[in-house]
PDB file of N, CA and C in Angstrom:
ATOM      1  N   UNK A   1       0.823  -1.175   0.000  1.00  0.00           N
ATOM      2  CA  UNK A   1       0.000   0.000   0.000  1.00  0.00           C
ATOM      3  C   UNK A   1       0.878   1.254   0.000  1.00  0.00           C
ATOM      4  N   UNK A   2       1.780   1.596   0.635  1.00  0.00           N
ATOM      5  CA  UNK A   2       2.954   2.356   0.936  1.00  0.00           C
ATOM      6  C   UNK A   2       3.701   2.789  -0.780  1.00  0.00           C
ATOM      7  N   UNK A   3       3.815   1.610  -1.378  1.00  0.00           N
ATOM      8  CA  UNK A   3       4.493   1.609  -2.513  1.00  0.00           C
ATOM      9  C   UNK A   3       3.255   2.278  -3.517  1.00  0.00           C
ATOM     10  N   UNK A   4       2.057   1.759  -3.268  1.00  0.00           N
ATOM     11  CA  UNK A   4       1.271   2.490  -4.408  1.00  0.00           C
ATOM     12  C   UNK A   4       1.073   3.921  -4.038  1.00  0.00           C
ATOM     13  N   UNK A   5       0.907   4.323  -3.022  1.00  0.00           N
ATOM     14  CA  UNK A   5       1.090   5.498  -2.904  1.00  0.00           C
ATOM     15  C   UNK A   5       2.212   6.395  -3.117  1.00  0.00           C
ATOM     16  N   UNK A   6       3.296   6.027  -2.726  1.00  0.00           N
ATOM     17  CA  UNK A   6       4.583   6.658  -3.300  1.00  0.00           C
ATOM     18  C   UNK A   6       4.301   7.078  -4.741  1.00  0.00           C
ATOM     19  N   UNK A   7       3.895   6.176  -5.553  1.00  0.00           N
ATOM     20  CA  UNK A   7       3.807   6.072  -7.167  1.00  0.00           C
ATOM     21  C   UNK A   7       3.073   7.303  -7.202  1.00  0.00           C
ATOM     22  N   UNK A   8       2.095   7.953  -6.344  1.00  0.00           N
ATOM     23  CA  UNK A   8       1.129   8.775  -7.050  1.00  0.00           C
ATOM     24  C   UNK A   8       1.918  10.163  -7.003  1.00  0.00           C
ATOM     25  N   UNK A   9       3.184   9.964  -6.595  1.00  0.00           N
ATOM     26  CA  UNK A   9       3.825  11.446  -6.648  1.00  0.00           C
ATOM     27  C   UNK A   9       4.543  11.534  -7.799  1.00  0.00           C
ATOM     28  N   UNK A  10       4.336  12.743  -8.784  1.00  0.00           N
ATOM     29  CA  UNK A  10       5.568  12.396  -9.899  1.00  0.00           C
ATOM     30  C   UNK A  10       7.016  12.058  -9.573  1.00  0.00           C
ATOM     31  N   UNK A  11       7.299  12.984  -8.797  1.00  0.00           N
ATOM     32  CA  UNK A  11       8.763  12.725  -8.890  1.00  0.00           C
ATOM     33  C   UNK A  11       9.504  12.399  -7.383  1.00  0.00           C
ATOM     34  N   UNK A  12       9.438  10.900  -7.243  1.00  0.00           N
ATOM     35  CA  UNK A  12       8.975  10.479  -5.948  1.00  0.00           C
ATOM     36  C   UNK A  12      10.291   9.878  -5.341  1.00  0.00           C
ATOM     37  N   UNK A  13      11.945  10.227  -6.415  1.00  0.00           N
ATOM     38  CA  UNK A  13      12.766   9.873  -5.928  1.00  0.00           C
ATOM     39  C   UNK A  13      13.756  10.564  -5.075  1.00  0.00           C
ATOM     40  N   UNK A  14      12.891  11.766  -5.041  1.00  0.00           N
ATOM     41  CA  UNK A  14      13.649  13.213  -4.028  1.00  0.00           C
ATOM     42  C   UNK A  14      13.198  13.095  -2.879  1.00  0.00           C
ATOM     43  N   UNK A  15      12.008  12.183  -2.829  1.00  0.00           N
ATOM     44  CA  UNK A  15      10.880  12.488  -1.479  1.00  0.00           C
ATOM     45  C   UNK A  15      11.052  11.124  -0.090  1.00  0.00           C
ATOM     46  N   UNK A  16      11.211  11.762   1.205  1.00  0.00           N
ATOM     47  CA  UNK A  16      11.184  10.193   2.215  1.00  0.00           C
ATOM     48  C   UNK A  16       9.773  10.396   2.566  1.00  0.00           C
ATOM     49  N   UNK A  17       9.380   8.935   2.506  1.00  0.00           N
ATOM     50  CA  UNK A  17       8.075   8.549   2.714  1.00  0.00           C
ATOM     51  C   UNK A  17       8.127   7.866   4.155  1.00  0.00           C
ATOM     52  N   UNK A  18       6.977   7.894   4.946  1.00  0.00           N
ATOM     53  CA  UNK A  18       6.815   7.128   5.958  1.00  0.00           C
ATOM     54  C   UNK A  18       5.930   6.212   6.418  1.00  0.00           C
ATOM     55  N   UNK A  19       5.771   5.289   6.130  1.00  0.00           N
ATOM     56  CA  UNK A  19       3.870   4.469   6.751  1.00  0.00           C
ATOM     57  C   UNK A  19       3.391   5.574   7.542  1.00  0.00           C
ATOM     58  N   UNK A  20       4.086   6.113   8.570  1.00  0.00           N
ATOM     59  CA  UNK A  20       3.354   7.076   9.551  1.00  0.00           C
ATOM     60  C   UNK A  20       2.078   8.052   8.659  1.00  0.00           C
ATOM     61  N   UNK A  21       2.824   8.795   7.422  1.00  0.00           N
ATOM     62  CA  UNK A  21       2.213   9.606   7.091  1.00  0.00           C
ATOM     63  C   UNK A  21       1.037   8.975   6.201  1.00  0.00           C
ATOM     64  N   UNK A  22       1.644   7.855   5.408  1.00  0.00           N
ATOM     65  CA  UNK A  22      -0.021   7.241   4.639  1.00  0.00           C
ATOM     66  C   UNK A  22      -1.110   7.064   5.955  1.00  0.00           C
ATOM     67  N   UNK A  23      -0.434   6.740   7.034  1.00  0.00           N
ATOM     68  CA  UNK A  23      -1.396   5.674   8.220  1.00  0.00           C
ATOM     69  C   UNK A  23      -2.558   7.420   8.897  1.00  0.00           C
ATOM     70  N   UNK A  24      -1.821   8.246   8.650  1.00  0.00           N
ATOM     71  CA  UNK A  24      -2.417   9.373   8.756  1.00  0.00           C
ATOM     72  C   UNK A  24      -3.414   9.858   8.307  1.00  0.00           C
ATOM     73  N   UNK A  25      -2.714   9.727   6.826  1.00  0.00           N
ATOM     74  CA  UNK A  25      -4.085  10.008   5.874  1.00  0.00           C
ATOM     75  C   UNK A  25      -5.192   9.257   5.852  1.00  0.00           C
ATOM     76  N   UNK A  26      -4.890   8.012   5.641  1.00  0.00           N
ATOM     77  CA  UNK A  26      -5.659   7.410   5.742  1.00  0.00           C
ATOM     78  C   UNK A  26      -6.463   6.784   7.095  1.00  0.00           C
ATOM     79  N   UNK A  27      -6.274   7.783   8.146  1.00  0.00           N
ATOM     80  CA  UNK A  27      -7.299   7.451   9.708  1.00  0.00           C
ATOM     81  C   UNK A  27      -7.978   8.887   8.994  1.00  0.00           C
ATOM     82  N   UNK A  28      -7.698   9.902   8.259  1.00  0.00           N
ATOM     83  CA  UNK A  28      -8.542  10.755   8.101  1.00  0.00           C
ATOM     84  C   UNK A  28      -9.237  10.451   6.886  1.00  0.00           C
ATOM     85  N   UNK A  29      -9.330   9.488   6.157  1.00  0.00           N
ATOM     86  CA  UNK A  29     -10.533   9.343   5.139  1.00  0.00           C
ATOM     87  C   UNK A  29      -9.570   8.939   4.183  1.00  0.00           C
ATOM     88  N   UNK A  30      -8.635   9.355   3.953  1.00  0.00           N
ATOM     89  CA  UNK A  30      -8.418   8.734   2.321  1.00  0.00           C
ATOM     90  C   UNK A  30      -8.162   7.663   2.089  1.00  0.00           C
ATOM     91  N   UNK A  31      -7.983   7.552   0.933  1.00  0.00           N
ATOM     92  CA  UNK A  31      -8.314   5.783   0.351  1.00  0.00           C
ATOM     93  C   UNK A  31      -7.505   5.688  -1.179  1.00  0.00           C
ATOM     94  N   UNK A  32      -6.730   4.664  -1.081  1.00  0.00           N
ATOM     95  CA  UNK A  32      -6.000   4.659  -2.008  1.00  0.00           C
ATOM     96  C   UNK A  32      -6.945   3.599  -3.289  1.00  0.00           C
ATOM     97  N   UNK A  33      -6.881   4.353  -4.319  1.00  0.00           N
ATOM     98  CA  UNK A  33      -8.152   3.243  -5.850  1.00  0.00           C
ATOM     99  C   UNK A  33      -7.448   2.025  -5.576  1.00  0.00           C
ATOM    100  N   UNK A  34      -8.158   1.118  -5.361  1.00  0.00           N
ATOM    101  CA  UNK A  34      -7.811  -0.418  -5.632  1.00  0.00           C
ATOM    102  C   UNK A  34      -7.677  -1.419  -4.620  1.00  0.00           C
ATOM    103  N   UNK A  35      -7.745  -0.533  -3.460  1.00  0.00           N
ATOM    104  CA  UNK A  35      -8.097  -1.170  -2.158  1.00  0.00           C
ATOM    105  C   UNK A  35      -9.333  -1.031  -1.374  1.00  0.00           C
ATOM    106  N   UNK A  36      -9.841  -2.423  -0.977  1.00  0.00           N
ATOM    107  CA  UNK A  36     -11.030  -2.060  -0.516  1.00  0.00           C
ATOM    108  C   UNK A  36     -11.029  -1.949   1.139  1.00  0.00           C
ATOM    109  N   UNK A  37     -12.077  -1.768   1.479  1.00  0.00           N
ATOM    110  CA  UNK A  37     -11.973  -0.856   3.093  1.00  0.00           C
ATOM    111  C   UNK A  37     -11.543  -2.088   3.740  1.00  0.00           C
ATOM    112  N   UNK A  38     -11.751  -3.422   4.018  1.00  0.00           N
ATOM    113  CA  UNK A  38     -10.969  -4.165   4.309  1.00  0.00           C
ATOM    114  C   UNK A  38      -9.584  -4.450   4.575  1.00  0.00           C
ATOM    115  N   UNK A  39      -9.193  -4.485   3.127  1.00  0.00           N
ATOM    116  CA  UNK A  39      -8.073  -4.224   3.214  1.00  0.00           C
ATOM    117  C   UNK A  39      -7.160  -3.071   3.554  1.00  0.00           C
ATOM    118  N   UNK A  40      -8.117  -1.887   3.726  1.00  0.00           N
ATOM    119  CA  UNK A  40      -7.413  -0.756   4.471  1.00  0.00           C
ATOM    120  C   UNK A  40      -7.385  -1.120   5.898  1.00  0.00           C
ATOM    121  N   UNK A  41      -8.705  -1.529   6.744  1.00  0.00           N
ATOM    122  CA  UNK A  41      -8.771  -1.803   8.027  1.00  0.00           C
ATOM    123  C   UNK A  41      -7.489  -2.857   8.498  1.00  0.00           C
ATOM    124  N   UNK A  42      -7.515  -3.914   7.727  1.00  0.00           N
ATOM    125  CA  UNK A  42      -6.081  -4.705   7.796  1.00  0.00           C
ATOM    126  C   UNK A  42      -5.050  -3.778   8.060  1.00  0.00           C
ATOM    127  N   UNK A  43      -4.480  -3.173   6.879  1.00  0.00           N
ATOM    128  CA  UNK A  43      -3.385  -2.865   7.140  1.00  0.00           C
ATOM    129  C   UNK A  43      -3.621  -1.723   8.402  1.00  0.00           C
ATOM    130  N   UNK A  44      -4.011  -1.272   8.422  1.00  0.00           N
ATOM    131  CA  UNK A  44      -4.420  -0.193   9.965  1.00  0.00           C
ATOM    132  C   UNK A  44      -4.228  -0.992  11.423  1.00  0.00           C
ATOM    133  N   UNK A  45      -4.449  -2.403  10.936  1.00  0.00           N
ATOM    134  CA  UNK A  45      -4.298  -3.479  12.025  1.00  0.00           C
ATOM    135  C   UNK A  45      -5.512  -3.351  12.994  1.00  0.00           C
ATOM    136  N   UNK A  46      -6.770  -3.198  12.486  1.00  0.00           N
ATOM    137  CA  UNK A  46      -7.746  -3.077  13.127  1.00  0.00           C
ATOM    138  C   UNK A  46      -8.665  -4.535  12.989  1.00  0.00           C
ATOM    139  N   UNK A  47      -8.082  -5.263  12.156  1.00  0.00           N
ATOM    140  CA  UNK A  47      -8.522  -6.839  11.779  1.00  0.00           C
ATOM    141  C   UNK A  47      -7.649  -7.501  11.871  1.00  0.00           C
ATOM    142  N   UNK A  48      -8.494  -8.844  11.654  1.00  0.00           N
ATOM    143  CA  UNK A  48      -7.685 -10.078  11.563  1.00  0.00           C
ATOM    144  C   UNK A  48      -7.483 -10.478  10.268  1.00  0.00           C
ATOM    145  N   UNK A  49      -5.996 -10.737   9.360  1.00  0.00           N
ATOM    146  CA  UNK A  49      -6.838 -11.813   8.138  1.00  0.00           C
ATOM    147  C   UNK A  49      -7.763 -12.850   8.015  1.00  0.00           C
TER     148      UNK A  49
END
């Protein structure tokens, strides 16, 4: 998930990324296309597989 998001920046080899900051965005609503809320709640670690 981390990696698809990186991708959505053009030029994404100048930039440090952190889980912290996707895990951010995404407790405030966003949602990356291609994952479903499941699989967001997973990785949030709010489920079980």
């Amino acid at each position: 998930m981390l990696l698809d998001w990186i991708a959505t920046f053009p030029d994404h080899r100048s930039r440090l990324f952190k889980w912290g900051q996707l895990q951010e965005l995404i407790e405030q609503g966003y949602r990356l296309p291609g994952y479903s809320e499941a699989e967001v709640q997973l990785a949030l670690g709010r489920t079980r597989p």
